[in-house]
PDB file of N, CA and C in Angstrom:
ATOM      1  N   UNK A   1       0.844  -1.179   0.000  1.00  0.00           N
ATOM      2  CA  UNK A   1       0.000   0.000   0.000  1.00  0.00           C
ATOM      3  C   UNK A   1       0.891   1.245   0.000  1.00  0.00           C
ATOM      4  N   UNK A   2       0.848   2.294  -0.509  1.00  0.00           N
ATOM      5  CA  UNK A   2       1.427   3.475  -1.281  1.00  0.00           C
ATOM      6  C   UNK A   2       1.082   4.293   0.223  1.00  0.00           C
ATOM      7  N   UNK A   3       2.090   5.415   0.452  1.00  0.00           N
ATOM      8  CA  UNK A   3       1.892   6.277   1.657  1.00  0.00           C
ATOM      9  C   UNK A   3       1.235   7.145   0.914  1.00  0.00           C
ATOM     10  N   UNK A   4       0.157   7.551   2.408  1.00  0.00           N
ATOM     11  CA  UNK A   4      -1.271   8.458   2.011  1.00  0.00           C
ATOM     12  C   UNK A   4      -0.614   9.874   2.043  1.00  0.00           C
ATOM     13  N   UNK A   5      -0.554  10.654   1.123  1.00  0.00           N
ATOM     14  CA  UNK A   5      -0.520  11.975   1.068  1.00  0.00           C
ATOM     15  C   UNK A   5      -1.024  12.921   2.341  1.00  0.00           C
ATOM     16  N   UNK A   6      -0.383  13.629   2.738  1.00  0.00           N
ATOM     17  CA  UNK A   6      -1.101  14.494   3.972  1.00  0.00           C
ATOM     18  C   UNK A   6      -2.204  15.382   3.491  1.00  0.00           C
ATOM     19  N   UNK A   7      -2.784  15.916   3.777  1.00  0.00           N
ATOM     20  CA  UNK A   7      -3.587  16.491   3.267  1.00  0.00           C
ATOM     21  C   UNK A   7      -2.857  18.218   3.159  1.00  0.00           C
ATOM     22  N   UNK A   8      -2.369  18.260   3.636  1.00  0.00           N
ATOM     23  CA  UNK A   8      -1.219  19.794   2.551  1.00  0.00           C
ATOM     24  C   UNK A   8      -0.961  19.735   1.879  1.00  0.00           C
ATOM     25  N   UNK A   9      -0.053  18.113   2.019  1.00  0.00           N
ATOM     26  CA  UNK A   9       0.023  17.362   0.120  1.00  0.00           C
ATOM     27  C   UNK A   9      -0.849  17.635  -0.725  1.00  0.00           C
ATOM     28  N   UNK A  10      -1.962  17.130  -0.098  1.00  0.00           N
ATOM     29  CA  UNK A  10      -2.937  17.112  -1.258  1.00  0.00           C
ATOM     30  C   UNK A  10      -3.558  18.323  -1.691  1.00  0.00           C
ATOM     31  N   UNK A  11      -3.668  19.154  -0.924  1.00  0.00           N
ATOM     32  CA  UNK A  11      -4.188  20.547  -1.300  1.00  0.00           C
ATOM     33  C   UNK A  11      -3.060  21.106  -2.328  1.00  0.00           C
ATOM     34  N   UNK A  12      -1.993  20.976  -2.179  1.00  0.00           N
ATOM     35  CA  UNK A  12      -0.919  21.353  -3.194  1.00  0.00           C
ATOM     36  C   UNK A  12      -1.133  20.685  -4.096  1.00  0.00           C
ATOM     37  N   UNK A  13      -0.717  19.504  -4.154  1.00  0.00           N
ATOM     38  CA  UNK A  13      -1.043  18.676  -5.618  1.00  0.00           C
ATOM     39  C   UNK A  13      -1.901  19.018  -6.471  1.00  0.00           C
ATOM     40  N   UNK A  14      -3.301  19.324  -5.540  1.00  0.00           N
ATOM     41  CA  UNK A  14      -4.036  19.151  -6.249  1.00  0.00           C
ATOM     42  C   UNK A  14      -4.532  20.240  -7.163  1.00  0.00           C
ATOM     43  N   UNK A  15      -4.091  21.703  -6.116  1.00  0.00           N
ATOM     44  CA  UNK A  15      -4.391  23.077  -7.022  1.00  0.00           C
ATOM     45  C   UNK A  15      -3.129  23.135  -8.317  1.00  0.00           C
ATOM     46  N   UNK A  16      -1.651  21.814  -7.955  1.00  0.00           N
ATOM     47  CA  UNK A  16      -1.158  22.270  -9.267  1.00  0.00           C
ATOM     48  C   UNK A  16      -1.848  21.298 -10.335  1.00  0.00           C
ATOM     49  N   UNK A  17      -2.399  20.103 -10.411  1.00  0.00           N
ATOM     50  CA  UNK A  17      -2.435  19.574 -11.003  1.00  0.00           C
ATOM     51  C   UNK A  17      -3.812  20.540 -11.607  1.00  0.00           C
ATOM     52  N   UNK A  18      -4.772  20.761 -11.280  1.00  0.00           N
ATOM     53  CA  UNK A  18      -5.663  21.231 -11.955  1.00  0.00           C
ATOM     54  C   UNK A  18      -5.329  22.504 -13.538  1.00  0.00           C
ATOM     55  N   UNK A  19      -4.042  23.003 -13.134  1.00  0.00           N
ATOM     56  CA  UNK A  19      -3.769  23.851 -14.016  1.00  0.00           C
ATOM     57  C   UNK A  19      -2.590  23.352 -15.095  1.00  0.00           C
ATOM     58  N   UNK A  20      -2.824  21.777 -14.935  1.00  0.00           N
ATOM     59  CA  UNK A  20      -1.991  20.484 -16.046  1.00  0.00           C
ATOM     60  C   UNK A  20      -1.497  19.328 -15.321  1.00  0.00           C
ATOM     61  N   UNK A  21      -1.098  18.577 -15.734  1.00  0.00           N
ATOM     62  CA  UNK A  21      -0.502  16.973 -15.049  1.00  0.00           C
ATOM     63  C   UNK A  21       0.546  16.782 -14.452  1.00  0.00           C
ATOM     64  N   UNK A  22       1.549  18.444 -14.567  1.00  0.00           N
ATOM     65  CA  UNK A  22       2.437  18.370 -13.480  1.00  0.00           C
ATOM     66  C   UNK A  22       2.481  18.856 -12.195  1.00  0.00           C
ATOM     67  N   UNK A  23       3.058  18.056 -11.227  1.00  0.00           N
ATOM     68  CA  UNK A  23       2.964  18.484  -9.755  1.00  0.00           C
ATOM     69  C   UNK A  23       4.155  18.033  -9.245  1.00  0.00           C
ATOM     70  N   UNK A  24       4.363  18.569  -8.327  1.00  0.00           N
ATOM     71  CA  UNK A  24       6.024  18.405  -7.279  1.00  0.00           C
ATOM     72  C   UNK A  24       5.565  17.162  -6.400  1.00  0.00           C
ATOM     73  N   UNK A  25       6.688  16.073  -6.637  1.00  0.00           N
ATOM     74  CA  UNK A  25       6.004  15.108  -6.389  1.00  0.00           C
ATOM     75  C   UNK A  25       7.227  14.833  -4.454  1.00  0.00           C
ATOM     76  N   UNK A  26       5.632  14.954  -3.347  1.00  0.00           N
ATOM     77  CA  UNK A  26       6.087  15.131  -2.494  1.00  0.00           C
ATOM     78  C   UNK A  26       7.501  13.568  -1.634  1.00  0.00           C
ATOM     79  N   UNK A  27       7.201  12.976  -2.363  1.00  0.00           N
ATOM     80  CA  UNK A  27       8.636  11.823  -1.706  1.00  0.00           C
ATOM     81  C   UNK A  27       9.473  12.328  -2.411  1.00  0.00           C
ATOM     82  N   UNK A  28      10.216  12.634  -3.603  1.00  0.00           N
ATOM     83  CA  UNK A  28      11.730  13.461  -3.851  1.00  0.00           C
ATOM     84  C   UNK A  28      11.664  14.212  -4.419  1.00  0.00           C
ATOM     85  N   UNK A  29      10.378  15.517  -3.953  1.00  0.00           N
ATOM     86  CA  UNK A  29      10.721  16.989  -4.071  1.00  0.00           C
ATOM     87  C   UNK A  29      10.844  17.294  -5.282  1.00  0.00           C
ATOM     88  N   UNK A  30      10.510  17.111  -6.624  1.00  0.00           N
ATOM     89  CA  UNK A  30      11.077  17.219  -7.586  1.00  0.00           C
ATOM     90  C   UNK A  30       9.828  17.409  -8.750  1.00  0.00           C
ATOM     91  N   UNK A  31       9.426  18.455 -10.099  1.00  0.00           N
ATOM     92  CA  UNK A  31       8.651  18.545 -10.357  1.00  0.00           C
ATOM     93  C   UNK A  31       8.319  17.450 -11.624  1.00  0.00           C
ATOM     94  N   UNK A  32       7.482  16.319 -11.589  1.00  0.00           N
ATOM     95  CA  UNK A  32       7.014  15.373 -12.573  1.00  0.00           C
ATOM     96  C   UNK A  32       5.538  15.172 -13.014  1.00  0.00           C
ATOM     97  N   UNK A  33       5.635  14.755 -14.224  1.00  0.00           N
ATOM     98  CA  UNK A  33       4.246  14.479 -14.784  1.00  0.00           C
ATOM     99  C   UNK A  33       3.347  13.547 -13.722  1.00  0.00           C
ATOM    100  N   UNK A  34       2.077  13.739 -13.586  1.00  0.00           N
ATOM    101  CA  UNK A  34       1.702  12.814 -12.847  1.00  0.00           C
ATOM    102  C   UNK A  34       0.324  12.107 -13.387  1.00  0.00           C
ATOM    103  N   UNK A  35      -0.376  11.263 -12.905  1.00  0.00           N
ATOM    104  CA  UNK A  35      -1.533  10.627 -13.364  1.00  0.00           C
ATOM    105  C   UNK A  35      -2.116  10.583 -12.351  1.00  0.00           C
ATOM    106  N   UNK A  36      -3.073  11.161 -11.730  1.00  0.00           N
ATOM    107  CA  UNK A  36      -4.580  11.169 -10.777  1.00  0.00           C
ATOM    108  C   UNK A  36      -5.411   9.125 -11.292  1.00  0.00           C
ATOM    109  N   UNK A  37      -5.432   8.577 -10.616  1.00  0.00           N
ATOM    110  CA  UNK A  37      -6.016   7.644 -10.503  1.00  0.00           C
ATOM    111  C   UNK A  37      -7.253   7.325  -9.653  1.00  0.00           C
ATOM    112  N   UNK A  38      -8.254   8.388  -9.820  1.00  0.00           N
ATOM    113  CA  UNK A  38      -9.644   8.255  -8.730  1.00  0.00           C
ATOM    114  C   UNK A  38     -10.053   7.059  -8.707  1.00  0.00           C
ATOM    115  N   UNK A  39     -10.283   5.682  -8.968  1.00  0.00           N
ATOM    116  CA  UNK A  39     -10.978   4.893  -8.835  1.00  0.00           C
ATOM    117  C   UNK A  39      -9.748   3.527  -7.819  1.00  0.00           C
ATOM    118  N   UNK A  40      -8.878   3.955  -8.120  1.00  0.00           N
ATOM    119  CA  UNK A  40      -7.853   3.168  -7.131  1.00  0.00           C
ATOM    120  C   UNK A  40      -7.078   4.574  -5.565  1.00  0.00           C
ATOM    121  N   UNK A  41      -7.726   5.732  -5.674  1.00  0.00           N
ATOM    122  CA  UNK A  41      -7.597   6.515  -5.306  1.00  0.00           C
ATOM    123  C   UNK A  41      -6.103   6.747  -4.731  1.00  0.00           C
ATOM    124  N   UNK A  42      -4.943   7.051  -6.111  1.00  0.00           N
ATOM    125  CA  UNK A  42      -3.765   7.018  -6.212  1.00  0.00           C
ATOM    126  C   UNK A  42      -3.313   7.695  -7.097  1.00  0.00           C
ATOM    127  N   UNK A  43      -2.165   8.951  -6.677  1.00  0.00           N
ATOM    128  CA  UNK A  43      -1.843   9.279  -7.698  1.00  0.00           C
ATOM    129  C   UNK A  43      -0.032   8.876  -8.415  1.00  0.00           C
ATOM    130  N   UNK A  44       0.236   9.011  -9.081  1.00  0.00           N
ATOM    131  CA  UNK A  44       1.159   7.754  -9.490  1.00  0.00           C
ATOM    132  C   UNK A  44       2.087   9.840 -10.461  1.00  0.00           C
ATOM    133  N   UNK A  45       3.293   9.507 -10.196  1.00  0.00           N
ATOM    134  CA  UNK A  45       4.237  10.314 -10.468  1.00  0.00           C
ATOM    135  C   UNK A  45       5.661   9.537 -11.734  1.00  0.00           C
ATOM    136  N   UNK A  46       5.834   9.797 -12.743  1.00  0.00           N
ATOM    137  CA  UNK A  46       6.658   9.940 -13.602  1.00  0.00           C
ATOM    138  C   UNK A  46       8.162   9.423 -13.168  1.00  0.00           C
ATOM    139  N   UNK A  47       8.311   9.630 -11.669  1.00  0.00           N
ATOM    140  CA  UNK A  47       9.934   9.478 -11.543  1.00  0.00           C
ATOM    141  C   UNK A  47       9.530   8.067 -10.661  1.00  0.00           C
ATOM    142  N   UNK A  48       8.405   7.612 -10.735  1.00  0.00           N
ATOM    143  CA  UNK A  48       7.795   5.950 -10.095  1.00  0.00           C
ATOM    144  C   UNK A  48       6.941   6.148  -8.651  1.00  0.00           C
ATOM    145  N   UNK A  49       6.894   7.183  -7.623  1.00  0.00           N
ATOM    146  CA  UNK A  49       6.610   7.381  -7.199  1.00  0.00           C
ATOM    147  C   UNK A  49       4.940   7.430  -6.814  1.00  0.00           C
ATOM    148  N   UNK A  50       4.470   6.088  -6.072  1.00  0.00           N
ATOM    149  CA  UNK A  50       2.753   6.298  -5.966  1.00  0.00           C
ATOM    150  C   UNK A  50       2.702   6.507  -4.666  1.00  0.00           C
ATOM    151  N   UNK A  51       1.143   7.850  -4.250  1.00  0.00           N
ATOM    152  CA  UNK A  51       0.910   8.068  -3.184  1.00  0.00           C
ATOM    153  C   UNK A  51      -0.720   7.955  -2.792  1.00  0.00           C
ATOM    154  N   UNK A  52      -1.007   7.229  -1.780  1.00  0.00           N
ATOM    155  CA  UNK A  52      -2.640   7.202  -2.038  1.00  0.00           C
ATOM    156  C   UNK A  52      -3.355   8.605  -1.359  1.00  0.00           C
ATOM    157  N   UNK A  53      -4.503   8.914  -2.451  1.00  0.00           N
ATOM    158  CA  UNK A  53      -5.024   9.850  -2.120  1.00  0.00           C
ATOM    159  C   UNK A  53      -5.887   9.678  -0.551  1.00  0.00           C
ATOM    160  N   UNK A  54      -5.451  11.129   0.467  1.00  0.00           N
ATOM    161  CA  UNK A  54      -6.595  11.194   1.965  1.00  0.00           C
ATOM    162  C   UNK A  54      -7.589  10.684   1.531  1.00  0.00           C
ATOM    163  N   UNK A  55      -7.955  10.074   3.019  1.00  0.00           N
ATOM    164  CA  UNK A  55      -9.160   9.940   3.140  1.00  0.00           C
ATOM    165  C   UNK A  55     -10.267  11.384   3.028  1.00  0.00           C
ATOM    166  N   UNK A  56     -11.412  11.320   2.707  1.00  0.00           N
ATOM    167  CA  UNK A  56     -12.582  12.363   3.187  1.00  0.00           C
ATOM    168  C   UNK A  56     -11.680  13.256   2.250  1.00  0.00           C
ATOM    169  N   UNK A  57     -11.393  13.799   1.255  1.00  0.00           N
ATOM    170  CA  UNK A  57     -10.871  14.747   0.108  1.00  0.00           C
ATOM    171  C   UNK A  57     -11.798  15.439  -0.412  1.00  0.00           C
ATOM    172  N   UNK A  58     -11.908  16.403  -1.032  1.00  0.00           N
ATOM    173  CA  UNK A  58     -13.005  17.197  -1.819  1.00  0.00           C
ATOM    174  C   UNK A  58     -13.125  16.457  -3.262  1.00  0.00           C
ATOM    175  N   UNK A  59     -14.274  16.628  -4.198  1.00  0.00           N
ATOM    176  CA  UNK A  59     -14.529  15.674  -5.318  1.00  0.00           C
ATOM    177  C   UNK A  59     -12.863  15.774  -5.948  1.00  0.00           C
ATOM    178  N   UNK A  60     -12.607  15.147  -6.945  1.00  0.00           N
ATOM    179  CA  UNK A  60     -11.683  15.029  -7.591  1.00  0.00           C
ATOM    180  C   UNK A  60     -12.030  15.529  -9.198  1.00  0.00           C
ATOM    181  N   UNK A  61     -11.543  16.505  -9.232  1.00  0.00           N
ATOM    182  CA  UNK A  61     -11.609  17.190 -10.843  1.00  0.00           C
ATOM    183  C   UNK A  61     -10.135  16.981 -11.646  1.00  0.00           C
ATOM    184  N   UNK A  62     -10.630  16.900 -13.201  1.00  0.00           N
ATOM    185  CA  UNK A  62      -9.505  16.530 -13.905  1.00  0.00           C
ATOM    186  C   UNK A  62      -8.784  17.920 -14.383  1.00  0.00           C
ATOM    187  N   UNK A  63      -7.513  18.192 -14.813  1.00  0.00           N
ATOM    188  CA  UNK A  63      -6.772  19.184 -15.580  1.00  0.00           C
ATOM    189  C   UNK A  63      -7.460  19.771 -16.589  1.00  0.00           C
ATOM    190  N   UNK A  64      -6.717  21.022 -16.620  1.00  0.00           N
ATOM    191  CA  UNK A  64      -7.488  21.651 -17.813  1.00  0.00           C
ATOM    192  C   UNK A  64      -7.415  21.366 -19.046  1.00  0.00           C
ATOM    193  N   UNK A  65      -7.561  21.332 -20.047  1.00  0.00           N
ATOM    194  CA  UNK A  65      -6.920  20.500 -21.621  1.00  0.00           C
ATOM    195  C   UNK A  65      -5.877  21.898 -22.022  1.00  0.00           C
ATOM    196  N   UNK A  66      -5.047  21.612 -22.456  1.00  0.00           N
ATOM    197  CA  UNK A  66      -4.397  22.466 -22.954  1.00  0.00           C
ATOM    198  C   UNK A  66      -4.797  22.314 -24.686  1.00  0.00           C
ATOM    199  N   UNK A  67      -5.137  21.728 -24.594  1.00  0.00           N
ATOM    200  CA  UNK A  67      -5.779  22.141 -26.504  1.00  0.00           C
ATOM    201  C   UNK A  67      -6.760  23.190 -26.411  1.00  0.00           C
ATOM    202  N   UNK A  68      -6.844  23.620 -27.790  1.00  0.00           N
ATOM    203  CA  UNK A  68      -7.447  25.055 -28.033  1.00  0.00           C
ATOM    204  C   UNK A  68      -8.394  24.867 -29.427  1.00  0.00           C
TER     205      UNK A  68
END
C-alpha cells in the first residue's frame, strides 16, 4: 500500500495539477508528470513514485486540456 498523502500534500497537488498533469512530487521533491487515478484513489508520479489519495478529500476534478 502506497503512503497516504497528507492532506497539505494534497491541497498542493491538487491546485497544481488542476492547471496540467504536473505536480512536485512530495517523496523526492522534484517537479514530474503525474496521473490522478480516482478509482484506485492514487496518484502515481513519472519518476515511479505512488501516493494514495486522503481519506474524506473534496470531489476530484480533472486538468485543464491544454488544446485550443
Amino acid at each position: 500500500m502506497p503512503r497516504e498523502l497528507t492532506h497539505i500534500e494534497w491541497t498542493a497537488f491538487h491546485a497544481a495539477y488542476l492547471q496540467g498533469n504536473t505536480a512536485l512530487c512530495p517523496s523526492c521533491g522534484t517537479a514530474q508528470q503525474a496521473v490522478l487515478k480516482p478509482l484506485d484513489r492514487t496518484v502515481r508520479f513519472s519518476c515511479g513514485h505512488q501516493l494514495a489519495i486522503p481519506e474524506n478529500t473534496e470531489p476530484l476534478a480533472q486538468p485543464r486540456s491544454s488544446a485550443r
